[in-house]
N, C-alpha and C. Protein backbone atom coordinates (compact mmCIF):
# COMPACT_ATOMS: atom_id res chain seq x y z
N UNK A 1 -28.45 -11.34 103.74
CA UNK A 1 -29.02 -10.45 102.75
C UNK A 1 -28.79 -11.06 101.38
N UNK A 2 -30.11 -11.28 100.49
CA UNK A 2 -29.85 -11.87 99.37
C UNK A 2 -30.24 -10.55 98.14
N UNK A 3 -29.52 -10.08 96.87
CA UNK A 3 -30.04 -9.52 95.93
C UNK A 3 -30.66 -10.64 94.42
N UNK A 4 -31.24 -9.57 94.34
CA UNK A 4 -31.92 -10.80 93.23
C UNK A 4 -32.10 -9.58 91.66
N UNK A 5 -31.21 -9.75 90.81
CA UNK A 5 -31.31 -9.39 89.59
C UNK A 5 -31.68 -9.83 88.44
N UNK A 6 -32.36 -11.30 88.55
CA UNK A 6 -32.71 -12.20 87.80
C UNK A 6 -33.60 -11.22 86.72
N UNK A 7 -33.48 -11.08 85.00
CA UNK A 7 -34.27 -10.79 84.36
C UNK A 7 -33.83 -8.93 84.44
N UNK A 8 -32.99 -8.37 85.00
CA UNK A 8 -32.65 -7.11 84.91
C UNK A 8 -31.27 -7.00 84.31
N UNK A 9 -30.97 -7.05 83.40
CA UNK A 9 -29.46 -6.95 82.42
C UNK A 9 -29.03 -5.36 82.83
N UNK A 10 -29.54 -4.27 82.96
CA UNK A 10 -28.87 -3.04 83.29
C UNK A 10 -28.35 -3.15 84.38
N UNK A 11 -29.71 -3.45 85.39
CA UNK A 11 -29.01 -3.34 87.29
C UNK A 11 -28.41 -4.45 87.26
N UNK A 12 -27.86 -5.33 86.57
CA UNK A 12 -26.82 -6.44 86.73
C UNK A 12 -25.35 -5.97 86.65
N UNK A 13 -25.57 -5.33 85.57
CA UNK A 13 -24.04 -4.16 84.91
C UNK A 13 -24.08 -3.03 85.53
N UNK A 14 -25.08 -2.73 86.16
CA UNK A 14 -24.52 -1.77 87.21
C UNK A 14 -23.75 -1.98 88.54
N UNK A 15 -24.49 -3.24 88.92
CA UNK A 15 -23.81 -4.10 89.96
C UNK A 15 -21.89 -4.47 89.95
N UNK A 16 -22.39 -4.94 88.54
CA UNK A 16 -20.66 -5.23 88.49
C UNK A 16 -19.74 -4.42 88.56
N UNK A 17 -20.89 -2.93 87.56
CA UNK A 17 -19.66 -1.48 87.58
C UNK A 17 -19.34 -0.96 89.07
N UNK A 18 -20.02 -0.81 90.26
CA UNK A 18 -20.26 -0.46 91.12
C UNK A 18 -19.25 -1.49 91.97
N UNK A 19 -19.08 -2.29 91.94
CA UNK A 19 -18.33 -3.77 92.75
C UNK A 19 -16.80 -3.32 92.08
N UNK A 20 -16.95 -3.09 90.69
CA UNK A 20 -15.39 -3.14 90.66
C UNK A 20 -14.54 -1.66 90.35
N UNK A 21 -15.99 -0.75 90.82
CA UNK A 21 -15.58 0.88 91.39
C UNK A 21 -14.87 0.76 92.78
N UNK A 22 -15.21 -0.65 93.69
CA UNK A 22 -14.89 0.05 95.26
C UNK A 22 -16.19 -0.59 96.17
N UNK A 23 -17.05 -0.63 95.72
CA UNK A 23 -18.72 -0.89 96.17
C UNK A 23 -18.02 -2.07 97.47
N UNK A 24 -18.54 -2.26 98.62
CA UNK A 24 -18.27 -3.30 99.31
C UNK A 24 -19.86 -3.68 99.67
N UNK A 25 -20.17 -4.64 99.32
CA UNK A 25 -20.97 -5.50 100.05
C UNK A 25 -20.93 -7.02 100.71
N UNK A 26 -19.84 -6.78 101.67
CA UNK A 26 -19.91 -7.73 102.52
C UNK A 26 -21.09 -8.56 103.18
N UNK A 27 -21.68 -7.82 103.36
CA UNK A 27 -22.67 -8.62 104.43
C UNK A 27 -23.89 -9.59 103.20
N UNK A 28 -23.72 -9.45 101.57
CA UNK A 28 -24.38 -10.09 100.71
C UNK A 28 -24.45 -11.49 101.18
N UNK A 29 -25.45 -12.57 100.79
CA UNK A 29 -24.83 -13.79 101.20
C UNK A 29 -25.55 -14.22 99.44
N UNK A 30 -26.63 -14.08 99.31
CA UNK A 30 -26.74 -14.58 98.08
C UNK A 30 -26.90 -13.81 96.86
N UNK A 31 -26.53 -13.60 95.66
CA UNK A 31 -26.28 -12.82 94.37
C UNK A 31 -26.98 -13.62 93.35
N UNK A 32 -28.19 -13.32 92.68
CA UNK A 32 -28.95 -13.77 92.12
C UNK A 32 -28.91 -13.05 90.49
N UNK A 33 -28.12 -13.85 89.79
CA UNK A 33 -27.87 -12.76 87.89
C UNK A 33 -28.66 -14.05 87.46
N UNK A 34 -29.29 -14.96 87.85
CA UNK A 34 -29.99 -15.70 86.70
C UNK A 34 -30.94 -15.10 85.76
N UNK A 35 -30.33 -15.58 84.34
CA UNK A 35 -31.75 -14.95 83.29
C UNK A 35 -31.64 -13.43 83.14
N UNK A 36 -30.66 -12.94 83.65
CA UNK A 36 -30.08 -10.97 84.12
C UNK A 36 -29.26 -10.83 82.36
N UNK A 37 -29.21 -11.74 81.79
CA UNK A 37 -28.82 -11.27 80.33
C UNK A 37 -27.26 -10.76 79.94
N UNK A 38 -26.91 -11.51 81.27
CA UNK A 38 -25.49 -11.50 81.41
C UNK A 38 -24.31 -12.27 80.72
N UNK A 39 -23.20 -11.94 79.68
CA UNK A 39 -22.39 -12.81 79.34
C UNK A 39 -20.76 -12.68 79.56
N UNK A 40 -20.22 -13.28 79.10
CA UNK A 40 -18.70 -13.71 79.63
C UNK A 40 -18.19 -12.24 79.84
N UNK A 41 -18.18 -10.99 79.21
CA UNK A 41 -17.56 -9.96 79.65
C UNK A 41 -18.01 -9.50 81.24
N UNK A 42 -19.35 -9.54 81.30
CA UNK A 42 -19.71 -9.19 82.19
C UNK A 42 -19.52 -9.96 83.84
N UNK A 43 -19.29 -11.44 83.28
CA UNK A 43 -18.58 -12.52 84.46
C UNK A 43 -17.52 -12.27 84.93
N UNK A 44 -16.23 -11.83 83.29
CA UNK A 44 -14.99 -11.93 84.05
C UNK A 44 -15.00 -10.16 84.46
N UNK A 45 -15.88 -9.43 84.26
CA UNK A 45 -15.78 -8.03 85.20
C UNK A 45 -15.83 -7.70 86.79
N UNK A 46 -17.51 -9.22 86.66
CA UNK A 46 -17.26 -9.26 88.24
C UNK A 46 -16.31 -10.15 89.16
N UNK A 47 -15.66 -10.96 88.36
CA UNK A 47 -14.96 -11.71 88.88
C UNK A 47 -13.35 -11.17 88.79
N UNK A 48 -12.99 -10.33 88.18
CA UNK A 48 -11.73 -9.81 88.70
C UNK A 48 -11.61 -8.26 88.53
N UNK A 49 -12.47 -7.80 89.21
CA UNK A 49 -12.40 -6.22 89.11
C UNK A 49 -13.42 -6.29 90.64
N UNK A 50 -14.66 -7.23 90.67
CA UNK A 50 -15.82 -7.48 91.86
C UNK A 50 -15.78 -7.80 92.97
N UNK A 51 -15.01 -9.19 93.10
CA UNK A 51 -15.16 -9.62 93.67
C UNK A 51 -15.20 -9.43 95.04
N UNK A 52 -13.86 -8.45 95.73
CA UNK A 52 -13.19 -8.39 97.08
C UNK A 52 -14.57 -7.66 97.41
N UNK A 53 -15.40 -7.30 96.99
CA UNK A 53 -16.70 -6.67 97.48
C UNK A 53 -18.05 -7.19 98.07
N UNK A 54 -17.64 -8.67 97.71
CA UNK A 54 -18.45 -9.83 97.99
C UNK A 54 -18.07 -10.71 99.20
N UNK A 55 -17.21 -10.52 99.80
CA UNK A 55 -16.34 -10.98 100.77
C UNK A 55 -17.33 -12.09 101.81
N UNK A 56 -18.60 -12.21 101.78
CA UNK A 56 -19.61 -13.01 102.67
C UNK A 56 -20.09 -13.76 101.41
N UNK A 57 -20.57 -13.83 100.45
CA UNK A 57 -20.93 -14.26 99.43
C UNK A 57 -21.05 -15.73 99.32
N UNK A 58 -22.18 -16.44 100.01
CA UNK A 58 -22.14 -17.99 100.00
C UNK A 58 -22.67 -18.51 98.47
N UNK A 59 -23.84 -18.04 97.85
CA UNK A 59 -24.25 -18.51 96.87
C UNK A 59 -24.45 -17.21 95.95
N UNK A 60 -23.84 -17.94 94.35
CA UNK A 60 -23.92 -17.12 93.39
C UNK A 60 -24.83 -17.57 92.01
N UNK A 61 -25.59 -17.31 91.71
CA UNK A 61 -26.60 -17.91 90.67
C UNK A 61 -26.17 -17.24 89.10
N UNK A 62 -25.72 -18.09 88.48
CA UNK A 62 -25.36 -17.73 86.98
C UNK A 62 -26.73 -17.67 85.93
N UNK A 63 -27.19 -19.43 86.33
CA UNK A 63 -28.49 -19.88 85.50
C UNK A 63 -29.25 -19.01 84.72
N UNK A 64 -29.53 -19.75 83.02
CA UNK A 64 -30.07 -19.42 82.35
C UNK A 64 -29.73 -18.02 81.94
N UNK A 65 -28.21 -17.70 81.38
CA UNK A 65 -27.58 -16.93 80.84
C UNK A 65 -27.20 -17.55 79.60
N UNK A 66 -27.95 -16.96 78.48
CA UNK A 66 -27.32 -17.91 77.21
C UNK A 66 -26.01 -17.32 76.95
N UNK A 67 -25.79 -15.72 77.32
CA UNK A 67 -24.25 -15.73 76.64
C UNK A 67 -23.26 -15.71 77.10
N UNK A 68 -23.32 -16.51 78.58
CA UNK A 68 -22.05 -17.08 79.21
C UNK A 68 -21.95 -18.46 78.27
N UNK A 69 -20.40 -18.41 78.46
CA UNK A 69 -20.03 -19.67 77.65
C UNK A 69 -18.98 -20.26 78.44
N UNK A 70 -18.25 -21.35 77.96
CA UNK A 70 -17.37 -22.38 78.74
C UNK A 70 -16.17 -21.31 79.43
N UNK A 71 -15.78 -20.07 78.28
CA UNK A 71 -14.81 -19.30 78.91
C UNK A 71 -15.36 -18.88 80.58
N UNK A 72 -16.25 -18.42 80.73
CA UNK A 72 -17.12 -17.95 82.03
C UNK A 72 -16.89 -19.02 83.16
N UNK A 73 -16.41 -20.36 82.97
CA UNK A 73 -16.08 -21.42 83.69
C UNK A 73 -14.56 -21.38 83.95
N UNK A 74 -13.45 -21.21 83.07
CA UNK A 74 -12.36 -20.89 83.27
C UNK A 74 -12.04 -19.30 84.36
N UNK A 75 -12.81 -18.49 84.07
CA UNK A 75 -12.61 -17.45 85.07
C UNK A 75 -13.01 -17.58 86.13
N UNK A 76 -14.01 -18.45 86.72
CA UNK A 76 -14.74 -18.91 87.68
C UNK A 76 -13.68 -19.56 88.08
N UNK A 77 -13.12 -20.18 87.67
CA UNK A 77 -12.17 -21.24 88.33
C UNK A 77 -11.10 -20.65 88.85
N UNK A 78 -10.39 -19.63 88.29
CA UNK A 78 -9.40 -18.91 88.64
C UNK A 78 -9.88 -17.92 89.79
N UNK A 79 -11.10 -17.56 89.87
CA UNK A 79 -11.69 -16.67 91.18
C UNK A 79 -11.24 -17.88 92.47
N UNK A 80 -11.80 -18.97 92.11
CA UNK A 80 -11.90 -19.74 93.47
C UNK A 80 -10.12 -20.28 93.43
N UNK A 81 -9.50 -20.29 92.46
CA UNK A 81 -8.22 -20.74 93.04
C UNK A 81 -7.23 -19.67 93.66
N UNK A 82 -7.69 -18.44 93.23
CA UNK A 82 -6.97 -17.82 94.06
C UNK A 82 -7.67 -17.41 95.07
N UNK A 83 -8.53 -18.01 95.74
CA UNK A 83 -9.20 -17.26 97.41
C UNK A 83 -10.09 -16.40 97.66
N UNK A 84 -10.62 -15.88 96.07
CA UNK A 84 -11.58 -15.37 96.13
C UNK A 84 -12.88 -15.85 96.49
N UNK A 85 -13.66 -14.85 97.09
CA UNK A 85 -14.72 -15.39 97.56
C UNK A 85 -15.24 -16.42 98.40
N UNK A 86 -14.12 -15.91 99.87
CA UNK A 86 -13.93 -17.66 100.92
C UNK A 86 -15.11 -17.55 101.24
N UNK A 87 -16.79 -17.27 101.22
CA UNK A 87 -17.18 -17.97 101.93
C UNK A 87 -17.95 -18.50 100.97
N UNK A 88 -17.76 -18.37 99.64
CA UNK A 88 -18.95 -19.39 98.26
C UNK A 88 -19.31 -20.85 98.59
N UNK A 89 -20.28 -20.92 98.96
CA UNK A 89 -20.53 -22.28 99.13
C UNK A 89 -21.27 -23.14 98.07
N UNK A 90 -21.67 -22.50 97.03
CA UNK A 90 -22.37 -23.13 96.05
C UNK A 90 -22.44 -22.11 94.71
N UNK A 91 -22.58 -22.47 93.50
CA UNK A 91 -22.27 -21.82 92.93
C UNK A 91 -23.16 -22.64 91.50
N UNK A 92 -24.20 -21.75 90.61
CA UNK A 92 -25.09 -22.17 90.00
C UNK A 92 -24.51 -21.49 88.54
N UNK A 93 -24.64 -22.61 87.47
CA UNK A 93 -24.07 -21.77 86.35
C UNK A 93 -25.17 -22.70 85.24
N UNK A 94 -25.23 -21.66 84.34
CA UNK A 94 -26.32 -22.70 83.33
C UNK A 94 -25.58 -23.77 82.49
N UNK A 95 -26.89 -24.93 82.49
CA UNK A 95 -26.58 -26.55 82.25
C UNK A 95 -25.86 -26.76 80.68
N UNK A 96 -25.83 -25.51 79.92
CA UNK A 96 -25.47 -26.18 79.04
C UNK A 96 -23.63 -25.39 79.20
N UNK A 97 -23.30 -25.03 79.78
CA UNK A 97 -22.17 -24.77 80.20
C UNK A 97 -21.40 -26.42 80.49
N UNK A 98 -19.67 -26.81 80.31
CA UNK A 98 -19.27 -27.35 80.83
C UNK A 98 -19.06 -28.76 80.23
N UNK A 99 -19.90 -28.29 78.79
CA UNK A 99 -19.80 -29.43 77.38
C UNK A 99 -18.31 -29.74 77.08
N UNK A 100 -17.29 -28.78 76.51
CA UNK A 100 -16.00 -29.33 76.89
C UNK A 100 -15.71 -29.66 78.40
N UNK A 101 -14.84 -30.39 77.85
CA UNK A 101 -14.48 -31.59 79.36
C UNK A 101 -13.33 -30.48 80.41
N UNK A 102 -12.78 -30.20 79.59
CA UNK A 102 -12.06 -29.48 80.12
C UNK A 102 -11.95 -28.34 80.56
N UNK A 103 -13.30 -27.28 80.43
CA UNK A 103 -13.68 -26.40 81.46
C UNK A 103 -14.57 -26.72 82.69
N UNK A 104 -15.35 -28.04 82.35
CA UNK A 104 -16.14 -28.96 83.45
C UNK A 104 -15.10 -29.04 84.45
N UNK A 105 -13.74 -30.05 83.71
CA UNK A 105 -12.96 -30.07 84.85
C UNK A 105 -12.54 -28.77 85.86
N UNK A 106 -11.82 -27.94 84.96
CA UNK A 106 -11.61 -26.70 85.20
C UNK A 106 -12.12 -26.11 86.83
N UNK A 107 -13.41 -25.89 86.50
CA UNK A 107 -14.32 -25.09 87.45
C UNK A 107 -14.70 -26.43 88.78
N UNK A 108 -14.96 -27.80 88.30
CA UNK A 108 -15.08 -28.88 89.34
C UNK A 108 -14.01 -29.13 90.25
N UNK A 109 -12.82 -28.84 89.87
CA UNK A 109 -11.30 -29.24 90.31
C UNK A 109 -10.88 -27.90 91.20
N UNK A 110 -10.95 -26.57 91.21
CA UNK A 110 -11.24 -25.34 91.81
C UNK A 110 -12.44 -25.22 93.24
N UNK A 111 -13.50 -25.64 92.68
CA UNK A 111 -14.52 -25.87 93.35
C UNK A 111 -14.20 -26.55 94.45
N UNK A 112 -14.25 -28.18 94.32
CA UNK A 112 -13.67 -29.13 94.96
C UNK A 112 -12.51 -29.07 96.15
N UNK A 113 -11.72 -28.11 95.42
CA UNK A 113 -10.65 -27.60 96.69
C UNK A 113 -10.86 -27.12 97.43
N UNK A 114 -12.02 -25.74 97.42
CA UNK A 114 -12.05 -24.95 98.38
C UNK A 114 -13.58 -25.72 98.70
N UNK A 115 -14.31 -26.87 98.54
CA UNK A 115 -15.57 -27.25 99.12
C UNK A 115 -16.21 -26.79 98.78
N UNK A 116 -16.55 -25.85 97.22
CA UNK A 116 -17.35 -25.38 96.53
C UNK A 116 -18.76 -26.31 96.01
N UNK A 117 -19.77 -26.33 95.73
CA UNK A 117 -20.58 -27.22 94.87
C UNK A 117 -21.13 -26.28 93.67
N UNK A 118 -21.10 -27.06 92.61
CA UNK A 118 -21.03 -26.32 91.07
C UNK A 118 -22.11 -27.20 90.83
N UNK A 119 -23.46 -26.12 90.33
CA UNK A 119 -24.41 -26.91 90.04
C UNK A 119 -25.03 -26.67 88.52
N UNK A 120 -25.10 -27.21 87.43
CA UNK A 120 -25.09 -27.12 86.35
C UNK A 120 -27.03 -26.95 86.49
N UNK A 121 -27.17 -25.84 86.15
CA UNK A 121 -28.73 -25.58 85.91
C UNK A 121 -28.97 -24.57 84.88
């Protein structure tokens, strides 16, 4: 089961409010916020209030969010180092993300451990 919120900024923030009310959607496999008008508050909401609700969750699409920024890569990184989200297998965040070196590393070095692929789009 894939959702696709691409271009909907409300049902995106509803998503997250709902995920880190309790919401379980396990059986999700792909989560689609590209272009959903989403920025760093709204990342690190779903990522540490969301997540355990995502528990199947292979691919997550960030892309073409201008107001995620490099911070949105540091929380990402900390989702996957602590075990969140074992079954992410790929993980899409927009290209101009990852300009400091050191949130590139950040989120690549996280990734990498658990066999993540971080795709800058």
């Amino acid at each position: 089961i894939g959702l696709n919120l691409s271009r909907t900024t409300r049902a995106a923030a509803a998503l997250a409010q709902a995920l880190a009310g309790g919401a379980r959607l396990a059986c999700m496999k792909q989560l689609y916020l590209a272009d959903a008008g989403i920025d760093d508050a709204q990342v690190e909401n779903l990522c540490t209030r969301g997540v355990g609700g995502l528990g199947g969750l292979q691919e997550l699409y960030l892309c073409n969010n201008v107001a995620i920024t490099d911070n949105s890569l540091y929380v990402l990184s900390a989702v996957l180092d602590r075990g969140a989200l074992p079954e992410l297998q790929r993980l899409y965040v927009p290209k101009a993300l990852g300009e400091a070196r050191e949130a590139r590393s950040a989120i690549c070095a996280a990734a990498a451990e658990r066999g993540v692929r971080v795709l800058f789009r």
